[in-house]
Protein backbone atom coordinates (compact mmCIF):
# COMPACT_ATOMS: atom_id res chain seq x y z
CA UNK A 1 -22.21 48.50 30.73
CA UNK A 2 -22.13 47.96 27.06
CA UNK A 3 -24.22 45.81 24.40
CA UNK A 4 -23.49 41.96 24.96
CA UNK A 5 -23.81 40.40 22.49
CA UNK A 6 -21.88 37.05 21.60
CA UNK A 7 -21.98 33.80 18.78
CA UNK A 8 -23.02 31.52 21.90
CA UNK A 9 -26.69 32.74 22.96
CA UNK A 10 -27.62 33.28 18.84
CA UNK A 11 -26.65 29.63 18.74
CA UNK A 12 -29.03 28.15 21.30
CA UNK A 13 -31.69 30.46 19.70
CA UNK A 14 -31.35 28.61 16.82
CA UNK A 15 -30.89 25.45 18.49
CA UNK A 16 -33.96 26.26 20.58
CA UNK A 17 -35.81 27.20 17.46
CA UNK A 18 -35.16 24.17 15.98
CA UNK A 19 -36.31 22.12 18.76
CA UNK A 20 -39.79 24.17 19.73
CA UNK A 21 -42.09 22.24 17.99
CA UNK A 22 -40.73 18.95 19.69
CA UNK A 23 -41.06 20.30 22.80
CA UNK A 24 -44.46 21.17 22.24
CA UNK A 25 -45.62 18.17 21.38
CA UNK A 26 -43.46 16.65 24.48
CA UNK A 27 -45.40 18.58 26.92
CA UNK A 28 -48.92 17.34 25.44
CA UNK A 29 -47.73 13.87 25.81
CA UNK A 30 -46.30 15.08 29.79
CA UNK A 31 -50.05 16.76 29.87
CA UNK A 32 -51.89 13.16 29.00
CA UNK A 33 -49.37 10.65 30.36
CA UNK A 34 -49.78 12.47 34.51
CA UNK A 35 -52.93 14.13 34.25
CA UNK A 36 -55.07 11.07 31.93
CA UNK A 37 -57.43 13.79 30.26
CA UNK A 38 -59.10 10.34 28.50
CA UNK A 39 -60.05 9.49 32.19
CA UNK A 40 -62.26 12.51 32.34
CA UNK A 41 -63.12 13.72 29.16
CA UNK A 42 -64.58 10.77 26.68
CA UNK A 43 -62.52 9.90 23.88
CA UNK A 44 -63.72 6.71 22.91
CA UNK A 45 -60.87 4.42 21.81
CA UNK A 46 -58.66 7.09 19.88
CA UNK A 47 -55.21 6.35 21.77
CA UNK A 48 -54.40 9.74 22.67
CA UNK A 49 -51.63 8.87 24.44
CA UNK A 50 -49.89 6.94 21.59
CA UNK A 51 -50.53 9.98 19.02
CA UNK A 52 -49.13 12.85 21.27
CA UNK A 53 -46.04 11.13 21.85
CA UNK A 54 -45.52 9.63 18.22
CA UNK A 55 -45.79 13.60 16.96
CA UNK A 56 -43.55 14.22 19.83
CA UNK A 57 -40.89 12.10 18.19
CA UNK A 58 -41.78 12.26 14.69
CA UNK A 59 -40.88 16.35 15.04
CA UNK A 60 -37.61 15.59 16.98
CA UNK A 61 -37.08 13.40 14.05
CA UNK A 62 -37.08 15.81 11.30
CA UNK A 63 -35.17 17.93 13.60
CA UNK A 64 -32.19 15.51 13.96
CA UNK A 65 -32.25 14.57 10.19
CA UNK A 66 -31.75 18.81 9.90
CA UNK A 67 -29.27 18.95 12.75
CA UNK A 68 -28.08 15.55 13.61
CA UNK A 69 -25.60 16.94 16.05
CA UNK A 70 -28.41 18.10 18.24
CA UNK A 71 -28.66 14.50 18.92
CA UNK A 72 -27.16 13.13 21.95
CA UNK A 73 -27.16 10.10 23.87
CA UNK A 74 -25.66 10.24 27.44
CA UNK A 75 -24.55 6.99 29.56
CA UNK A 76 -27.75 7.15 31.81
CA UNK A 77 -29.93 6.83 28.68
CA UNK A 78 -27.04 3.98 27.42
CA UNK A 79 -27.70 2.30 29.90
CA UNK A 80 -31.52 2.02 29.57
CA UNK A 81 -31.00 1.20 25.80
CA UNK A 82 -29.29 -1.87 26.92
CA UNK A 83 -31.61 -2.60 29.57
CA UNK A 84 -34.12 -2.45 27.28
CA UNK A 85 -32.29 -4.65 24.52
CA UNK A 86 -31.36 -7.44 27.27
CA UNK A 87 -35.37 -7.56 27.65
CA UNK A 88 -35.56 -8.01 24.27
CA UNK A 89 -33.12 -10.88 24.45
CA UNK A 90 -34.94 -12.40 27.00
CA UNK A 91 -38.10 -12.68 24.88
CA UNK A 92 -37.89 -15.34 22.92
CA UNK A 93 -36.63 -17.89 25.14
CA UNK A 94 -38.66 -17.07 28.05
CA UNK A 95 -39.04 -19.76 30.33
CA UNK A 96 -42.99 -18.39 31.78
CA UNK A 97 -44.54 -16.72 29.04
CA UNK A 98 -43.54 -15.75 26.04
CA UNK A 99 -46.33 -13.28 25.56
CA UNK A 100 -46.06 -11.54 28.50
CA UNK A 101 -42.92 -11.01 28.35
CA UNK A 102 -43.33 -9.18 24.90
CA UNK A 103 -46.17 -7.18 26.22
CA UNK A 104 -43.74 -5.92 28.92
CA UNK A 105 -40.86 -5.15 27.12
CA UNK A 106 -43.16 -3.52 24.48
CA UNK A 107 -43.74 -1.05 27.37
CA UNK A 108 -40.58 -0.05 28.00
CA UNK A 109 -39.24 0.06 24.80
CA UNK A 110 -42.23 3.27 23.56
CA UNK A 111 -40.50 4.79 26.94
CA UNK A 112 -37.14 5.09 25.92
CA UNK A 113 -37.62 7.57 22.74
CA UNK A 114 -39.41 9.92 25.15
CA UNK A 115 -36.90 9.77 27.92
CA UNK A 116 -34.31 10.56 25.17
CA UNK A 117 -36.74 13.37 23.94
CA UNK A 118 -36.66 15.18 27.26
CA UNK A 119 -32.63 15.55 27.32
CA UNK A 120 -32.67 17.04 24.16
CA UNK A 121 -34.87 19.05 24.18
CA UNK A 122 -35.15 20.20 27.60
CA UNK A 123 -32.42 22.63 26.29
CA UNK A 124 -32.85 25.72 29.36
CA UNK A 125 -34.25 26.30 32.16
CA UNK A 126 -37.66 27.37 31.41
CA UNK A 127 -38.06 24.70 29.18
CA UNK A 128 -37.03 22.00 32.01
CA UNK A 129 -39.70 23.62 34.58
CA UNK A 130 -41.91 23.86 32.33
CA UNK A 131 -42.22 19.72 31.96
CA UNK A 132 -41.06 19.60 35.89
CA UNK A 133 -44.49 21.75 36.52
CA UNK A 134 -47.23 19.86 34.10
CA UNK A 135 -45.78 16.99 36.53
CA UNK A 136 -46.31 18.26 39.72
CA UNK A 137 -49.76 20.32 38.80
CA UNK A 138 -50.98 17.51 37.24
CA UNK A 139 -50.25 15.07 40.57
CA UNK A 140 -52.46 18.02 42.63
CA UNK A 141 -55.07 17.61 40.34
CA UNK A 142 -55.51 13.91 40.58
CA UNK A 143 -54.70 14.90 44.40
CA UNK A 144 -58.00 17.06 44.53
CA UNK A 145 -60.18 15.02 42.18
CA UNK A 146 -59.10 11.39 44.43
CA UNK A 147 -60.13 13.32 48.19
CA UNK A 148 -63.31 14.56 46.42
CA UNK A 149 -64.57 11.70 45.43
CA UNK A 150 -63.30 9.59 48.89
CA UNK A 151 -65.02 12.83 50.59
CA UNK A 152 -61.72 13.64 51.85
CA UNK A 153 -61.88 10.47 53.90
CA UNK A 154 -60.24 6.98 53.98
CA UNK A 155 -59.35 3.98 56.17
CA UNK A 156 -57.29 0.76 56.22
CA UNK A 157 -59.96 -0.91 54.68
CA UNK A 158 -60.68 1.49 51.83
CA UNK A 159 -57.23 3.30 51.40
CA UNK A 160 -57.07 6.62 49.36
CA UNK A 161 -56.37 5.40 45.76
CA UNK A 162 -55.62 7.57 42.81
CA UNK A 163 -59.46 8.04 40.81
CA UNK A 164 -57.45 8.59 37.50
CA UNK A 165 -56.20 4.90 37.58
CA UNK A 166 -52.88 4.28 35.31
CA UNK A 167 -50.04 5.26 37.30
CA UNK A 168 -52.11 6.44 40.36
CA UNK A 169 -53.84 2.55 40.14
CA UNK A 170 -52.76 1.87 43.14
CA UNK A 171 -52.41 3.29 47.02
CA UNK A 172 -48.62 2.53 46.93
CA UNK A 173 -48.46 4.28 43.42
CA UNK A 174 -50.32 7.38 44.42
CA UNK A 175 -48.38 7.57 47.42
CA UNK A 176 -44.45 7.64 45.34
CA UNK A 177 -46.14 9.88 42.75
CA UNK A 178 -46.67 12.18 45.70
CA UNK A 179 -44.03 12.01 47.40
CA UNK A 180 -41.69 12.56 43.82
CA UNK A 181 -43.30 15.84 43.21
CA UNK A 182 -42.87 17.27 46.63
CA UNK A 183 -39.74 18.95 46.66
CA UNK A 184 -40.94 20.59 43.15
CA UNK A 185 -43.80 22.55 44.99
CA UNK A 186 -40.87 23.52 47.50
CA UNK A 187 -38.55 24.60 44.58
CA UNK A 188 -41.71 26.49 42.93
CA UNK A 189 -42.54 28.08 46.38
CA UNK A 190 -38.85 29.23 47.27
CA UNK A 191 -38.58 30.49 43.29
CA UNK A 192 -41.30 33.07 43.63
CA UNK A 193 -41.37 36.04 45.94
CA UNK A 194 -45.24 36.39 44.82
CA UNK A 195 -47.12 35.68 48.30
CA UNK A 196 -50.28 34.32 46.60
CA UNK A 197 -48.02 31.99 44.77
CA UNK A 198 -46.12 31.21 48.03
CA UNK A 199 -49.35 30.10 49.73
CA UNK A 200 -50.88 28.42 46.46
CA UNK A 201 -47.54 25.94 46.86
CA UNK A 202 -47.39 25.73 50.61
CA UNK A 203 -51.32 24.58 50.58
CA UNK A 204 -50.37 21.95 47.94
CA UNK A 205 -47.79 20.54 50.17
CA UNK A 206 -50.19 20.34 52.92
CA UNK A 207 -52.93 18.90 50.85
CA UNK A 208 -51.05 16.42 49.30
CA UNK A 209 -49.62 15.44 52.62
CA UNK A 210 -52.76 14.46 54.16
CA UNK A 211 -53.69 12.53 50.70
CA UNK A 212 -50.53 11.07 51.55
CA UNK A 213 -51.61 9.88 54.76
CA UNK A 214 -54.96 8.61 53.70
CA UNK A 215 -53.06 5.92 51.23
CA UNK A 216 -52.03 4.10 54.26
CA UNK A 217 -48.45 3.70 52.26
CA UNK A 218 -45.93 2.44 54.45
CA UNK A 219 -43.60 2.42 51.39
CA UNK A 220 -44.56 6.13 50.96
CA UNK A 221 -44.01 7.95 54.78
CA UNK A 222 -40.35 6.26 54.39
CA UNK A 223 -39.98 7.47 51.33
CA UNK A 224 -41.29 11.04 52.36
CA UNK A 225 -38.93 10.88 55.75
CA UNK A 226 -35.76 9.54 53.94
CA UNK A 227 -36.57 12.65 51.12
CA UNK A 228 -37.68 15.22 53.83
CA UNK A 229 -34.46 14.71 55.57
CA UNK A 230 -32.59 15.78 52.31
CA UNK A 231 -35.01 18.42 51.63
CA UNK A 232 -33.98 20.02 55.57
CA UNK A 233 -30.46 20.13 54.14
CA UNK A 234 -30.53 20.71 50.63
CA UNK A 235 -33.10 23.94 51.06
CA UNK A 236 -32.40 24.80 54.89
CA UNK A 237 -29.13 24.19 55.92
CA UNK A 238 -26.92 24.03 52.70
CA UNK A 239 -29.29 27.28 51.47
CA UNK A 240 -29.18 29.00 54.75
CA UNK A 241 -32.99 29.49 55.28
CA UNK A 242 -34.16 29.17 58.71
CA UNK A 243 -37.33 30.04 57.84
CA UNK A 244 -37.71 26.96 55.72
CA UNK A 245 -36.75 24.44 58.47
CA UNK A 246 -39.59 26.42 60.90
CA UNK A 247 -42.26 25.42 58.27
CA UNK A 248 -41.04 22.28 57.63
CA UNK A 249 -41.53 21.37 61.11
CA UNK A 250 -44.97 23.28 61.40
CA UNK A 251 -45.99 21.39 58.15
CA UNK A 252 -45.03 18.11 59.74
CA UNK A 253 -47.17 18.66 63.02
CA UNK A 254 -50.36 19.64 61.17
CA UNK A 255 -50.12 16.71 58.72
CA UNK A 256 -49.25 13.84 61.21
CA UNK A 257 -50.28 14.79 64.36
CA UNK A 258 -53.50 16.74 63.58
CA UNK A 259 -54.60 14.91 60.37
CA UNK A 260 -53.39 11.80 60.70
CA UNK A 261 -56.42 9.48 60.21
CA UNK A 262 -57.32 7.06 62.19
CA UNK A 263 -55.33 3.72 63.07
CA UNK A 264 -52.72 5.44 60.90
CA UNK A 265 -50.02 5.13 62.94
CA UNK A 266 -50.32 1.96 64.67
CA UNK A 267 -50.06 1.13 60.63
CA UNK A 268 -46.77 3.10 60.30
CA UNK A 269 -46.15 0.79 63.52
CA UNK A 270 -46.25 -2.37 61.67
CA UNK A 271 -43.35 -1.49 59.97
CA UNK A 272 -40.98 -2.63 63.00
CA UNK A 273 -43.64 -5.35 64.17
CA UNK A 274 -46.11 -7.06 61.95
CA UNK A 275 -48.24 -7.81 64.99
CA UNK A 276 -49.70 -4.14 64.72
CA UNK A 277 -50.93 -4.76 61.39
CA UNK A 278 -55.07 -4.15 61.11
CA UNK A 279 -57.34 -7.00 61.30
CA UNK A 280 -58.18 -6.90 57.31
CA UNK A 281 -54.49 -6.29 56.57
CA UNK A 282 -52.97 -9.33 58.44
CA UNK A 283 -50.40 -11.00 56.87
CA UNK A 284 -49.52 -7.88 54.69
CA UNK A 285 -45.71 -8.00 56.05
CA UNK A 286 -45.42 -11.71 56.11
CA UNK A 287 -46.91 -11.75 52.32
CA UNK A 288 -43.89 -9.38 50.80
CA UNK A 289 -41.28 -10.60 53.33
CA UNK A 290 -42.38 -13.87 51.36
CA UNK A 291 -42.82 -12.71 48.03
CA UNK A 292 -39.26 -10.67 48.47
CA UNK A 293 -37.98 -14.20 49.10
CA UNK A 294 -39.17 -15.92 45.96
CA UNK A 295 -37.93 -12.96 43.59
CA UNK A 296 -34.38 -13.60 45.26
CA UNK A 297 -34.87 -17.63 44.48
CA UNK A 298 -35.90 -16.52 41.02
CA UNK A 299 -33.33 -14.48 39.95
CA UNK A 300 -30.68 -17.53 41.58
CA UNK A 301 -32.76 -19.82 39.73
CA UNK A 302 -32.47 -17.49 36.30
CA UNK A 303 -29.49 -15.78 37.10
CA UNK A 304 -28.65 -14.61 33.32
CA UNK A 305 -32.04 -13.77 31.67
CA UNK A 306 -34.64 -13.95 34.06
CA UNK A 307 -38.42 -15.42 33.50
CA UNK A 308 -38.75 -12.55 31.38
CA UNK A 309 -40.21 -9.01 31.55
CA UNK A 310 -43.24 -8.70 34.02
CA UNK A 311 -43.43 -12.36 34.30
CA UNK A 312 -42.57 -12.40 38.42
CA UNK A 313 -46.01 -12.34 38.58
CA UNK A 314 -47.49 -15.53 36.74
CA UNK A 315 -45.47 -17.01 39.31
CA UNK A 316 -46.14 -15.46 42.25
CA UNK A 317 -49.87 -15.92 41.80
CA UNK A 318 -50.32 -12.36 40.43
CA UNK A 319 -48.74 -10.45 42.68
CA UNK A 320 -45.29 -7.83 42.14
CA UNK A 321 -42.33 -8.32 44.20
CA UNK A 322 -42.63 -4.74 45.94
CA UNK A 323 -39.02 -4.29 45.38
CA UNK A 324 -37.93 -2.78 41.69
CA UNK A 325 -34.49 -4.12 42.18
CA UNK A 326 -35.47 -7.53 43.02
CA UNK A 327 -38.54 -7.40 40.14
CA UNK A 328 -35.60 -6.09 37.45
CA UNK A 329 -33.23 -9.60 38.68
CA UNK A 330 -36.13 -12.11 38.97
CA UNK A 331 -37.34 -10.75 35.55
CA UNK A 332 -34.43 -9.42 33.35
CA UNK A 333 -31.64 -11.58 35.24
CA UNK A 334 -27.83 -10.20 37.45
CA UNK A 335 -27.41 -8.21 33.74
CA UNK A 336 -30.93 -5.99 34.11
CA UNK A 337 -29.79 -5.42 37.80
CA UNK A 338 -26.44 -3.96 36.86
CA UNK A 339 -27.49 -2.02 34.16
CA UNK A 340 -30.67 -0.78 36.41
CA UNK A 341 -27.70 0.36 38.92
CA UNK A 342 -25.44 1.83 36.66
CA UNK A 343 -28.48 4.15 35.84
CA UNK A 344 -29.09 4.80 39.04
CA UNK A 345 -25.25 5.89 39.71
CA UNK A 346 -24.98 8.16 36.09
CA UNK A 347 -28.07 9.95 37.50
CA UNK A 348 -25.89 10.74 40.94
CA UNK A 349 -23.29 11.40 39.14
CA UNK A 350 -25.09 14.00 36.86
CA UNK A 351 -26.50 15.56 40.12
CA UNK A 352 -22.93 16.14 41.68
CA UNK A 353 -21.48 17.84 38.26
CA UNK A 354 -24.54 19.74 38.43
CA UNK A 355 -24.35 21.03 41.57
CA UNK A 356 -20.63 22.45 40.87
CA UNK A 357 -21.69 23.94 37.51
CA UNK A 358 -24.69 25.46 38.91
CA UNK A 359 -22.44 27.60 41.79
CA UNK A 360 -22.82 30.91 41.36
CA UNK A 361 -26.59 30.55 40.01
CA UNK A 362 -29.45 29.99 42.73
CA UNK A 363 -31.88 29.20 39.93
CA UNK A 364 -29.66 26.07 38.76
CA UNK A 365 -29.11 25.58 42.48
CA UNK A 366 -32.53 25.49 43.39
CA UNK A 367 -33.49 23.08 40.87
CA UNK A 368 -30.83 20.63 41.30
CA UNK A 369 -31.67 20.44 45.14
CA UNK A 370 -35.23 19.71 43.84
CA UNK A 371 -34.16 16.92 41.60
CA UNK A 372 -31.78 15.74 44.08
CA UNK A 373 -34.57 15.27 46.54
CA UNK A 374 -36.91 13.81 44.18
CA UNK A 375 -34.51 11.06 43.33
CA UNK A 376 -33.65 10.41 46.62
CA UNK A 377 -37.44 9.22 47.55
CA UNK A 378 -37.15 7.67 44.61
CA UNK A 379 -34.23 5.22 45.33
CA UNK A 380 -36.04 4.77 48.64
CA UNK A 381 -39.43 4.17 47.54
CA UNK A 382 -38.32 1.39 44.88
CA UNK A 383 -36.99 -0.91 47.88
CA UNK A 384 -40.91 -1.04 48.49
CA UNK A 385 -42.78 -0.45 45.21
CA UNK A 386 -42.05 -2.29 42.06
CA UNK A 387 -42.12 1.02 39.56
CA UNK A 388 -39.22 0.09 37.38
CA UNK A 389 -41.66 -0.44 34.33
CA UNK A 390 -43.15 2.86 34.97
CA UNK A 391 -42.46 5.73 32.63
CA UNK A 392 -42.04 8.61 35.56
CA UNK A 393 -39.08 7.65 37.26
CA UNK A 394 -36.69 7.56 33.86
CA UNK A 395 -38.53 10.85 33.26
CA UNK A 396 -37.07 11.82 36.26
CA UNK A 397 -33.20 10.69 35.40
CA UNK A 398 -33.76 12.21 32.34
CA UNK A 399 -34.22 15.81 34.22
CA UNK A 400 -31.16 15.20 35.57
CA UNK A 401 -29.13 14.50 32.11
CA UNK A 402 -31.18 17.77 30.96
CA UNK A 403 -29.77 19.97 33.98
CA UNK A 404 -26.28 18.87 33.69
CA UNK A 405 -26.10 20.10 29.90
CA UNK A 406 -28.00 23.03 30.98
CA UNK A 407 -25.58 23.53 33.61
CA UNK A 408 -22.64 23.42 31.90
CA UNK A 409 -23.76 25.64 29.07
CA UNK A 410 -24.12 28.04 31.60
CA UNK A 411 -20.91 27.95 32.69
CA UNK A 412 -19.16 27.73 28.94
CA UNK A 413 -21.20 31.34 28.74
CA UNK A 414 -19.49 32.60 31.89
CA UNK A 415 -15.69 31.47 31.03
CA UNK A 416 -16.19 33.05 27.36
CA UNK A 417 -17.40 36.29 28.90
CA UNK A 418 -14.51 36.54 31.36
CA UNK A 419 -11.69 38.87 30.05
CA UNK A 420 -8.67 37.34 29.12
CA UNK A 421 -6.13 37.62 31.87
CA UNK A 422 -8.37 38.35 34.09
CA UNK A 423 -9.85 34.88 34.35
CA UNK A 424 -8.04 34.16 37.83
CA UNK A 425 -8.80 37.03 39.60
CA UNK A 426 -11.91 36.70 42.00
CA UNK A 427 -12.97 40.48 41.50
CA UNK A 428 -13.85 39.85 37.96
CA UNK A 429 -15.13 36.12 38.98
CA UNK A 430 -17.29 38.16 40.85
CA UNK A 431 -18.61 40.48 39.02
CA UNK A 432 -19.00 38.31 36.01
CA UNK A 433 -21.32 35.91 38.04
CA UNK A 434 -23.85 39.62 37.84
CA UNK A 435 -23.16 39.67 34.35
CA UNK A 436 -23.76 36.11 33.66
CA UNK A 437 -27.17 36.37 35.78
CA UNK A 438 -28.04 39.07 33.31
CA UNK A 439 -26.95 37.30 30.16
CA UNK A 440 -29.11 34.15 30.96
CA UNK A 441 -32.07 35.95 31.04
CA UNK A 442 -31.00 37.28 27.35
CA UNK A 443 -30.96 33.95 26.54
CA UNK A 444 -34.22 32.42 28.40
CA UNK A 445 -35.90 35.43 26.75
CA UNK A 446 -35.19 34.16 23.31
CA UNK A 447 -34.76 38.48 22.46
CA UNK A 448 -31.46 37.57 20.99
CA UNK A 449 -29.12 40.86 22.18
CA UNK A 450 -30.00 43.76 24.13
CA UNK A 451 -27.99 46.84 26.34
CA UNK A 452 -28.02 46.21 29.78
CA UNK A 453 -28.80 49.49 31.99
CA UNK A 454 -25.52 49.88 34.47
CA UNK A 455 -26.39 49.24 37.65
């Protein structure tokens, strides 16, 4: 086969040139947001944080005021914009407090830049794993550090919570946090025929299963069943590995059945009947069957603009509503609700083109069966955690937005390589799908053009 070489893969180069220097910067920020180095290492009061992501979009400034065209703006991250500007609205004429309410909205506002960052930048698909692994390694290490310090033991009255504080500040947190990252160790594990590496990502699985289980998250065993039944299909049915679906269920015995800690269950239990729940957590059900109440009498109450961002709980005697779709109504009003939905249904909808750009290439398949379980136990987790202030999970849509681009780029590559006239003919479909597999790795390379060897 001869040289290929085409206008399209010295393009990205450039683009990806361009862009490097943002993206390194974006991963320090992904470094210090999930695995809170200032928890560990003292710093003092220099905001590390703050600094790594305002280089992070200071350099993806410059680059847009070189190539404002690299620039883009898809409806998912629309839709936050507004959300976030309806916040802003909602401010000044917040019936709770004022202050609070600018404190919150504060918050999410230093989010959105970065969740724009990532869909830029995130331009292939090293690029995207790269941010989708500082993620998950960075949960494992909090994993590890939390059982070492609880001795690798917990109970209902001391539940496993995350020793790094911030987003692992709470048992329910740690547990989602978990649970997001798990079908990313399966996509890592299927993506390497390395054993070593195999077992390094089956252990983590197992290891942050049982730190799972030691939460004592209700909220985050449904959200691991609802995204473990997706998983089954996505990897083992729809990919045709048996294999998979054998550990699975071997993964599933050894975590529940012979480390399940003690009075676990009967927890998991409560669920259906609130009568099961442990002496020093009576009243646990009753309290957020309660406190689900009052956010839906707040948000009929202030049906337009809410109480204002993160002000549910001045009124609920400090306490979240356990429910991000009821927190976003009670706080941001119907509007925040809708626009919090219309995220959530772009992000599907970015999943599903994915999936029928990516045919063709098990790399792009792989990772959009990872994303699409990690959302999943997402959407299910938020009916019991109130994470819609939380940076992660728009991190998370923003993968999304990144693979469909990715996705499709791939595919513009493969039409412009086809012949002309020979574009309908499945022969040539078929053997171009080799020669786009070979092309990409030109690309991910960053060699520019090369010979392939014929096969």
């Amino acid at each position: 086969m001869g040289t290929i070489d085409t206008a399209i893969p010295r393009r990205k180069m450039s683009n990806r040139d361009y862009l490097s220097g943002a993206f390194a910067w974006l991963l320090v920020f992904f470094v210090v947001y999930f695995a809170r180095p200032e928890e560990v290492i003292p710093m003092g009061t220099f905001p590390i944080a703050k600094v790594s992501g305002l280089l992070a979009i200071a350099s993806f400034g410059l680059v847009v005021m070189a190539k404002p065209k690299l620039l883009t703006v898809p409806w998912e991250m629309r839709y936050l914009i507004f959300l976030t500007i309806w916040f802003w609205i909602g401010v000044p004429i917040s019936p709770i407090w004022k202050g609070g309410a600018y404190v919150t909205t504060l918050t999410i506002t230093k989010m959105v830049p970065i969740a724009l960052l990532i869909g830029v930048v995130a331009n292939n698909v090293r690029r995207l794993k790269k941010l989708i692994f500082v993620q998950t390694a960075s949960v494992l290490m909090v994993v590890v550090v939390t059982l070492i310090a609880f001795r690798f033991h917990a109970n209902e009255d001391k539940r496993l919570t995350g020793s790094l504080n911030g987003i692992y500040g709470n048992p329910n947190d740690l547990a989602l946090c978990i649970v997001l990252v798990f079908p990313f160790c399966t996509m890592f594990m299927l993506s390497t025929t390395n054993i070593l590496k195999k077992l390094f990502w089956l252990a983590a699985m197992i290891l942050m299963g049982f730190a799972l289980l030691l939460t004592y998250s209700r909220a985050g065993v449904v959200a691991l069943v609802a995204s473990g039944v997706v998983m089954v299909w996505e990897f083992g049915v729809r990919g045709r590995r048996h294999g998979f679906l054998i550990m699975v269920g071997f993964m599933a015995l050894c975590i529940t059945v012979i480390a399940g800690p003690k009075g676990y269950f009967r927890r998991l239990a409560s669920v259906f009947d609130p009568a099961l729940d442990a002496e020093g957590d009576k009243g646990s059900w009753e309290a957020r069957k309660e406190l689900l109440i009052l956010s839906i009498k707040t948000t009929v109450q202030h049906p337009l603009l809410g109480v204002g961002a993160g002000n549910f709980q001045v009124i609920s005697d400090w306490h979240v509503t356990h429910n991000s779709y009821t927190e976003l109504s009670a706080e941001g009003g119907i509007p925040a609700l809708i626009l919090y939905l219309l995220i959530i249904r772009r992000t599907f909808i970015n999943l599903r083109e994915a999936q029928v750009f990516a045919r063709g290439h098990p790399d792009l398949q792989l990772l959009d069966g990872a994303l699409r379980v990690s959302f999943a136990a997402f959407i299910v987790g938020s009916f019991f955690d109130s994470v819609a202030y939380n940076y992660f999970p728009y991190f998370l849509i923003a993968y999304t937005g990144a693979l469909l681009k990715i996705t499709k780029a791939r595919s513009e590559e493969a039409s412009d390589l086809v012949p002309a006239g020979k574009k309908g003919s499945a022969v040539s479909g078929s053997k171009m799908n080799n020669v786009l597999g070979k092309q990409s790795e030109l690309v991910e390379s960053g060699r520019g053009s090369r010979t392939l060897a014929p096969r």
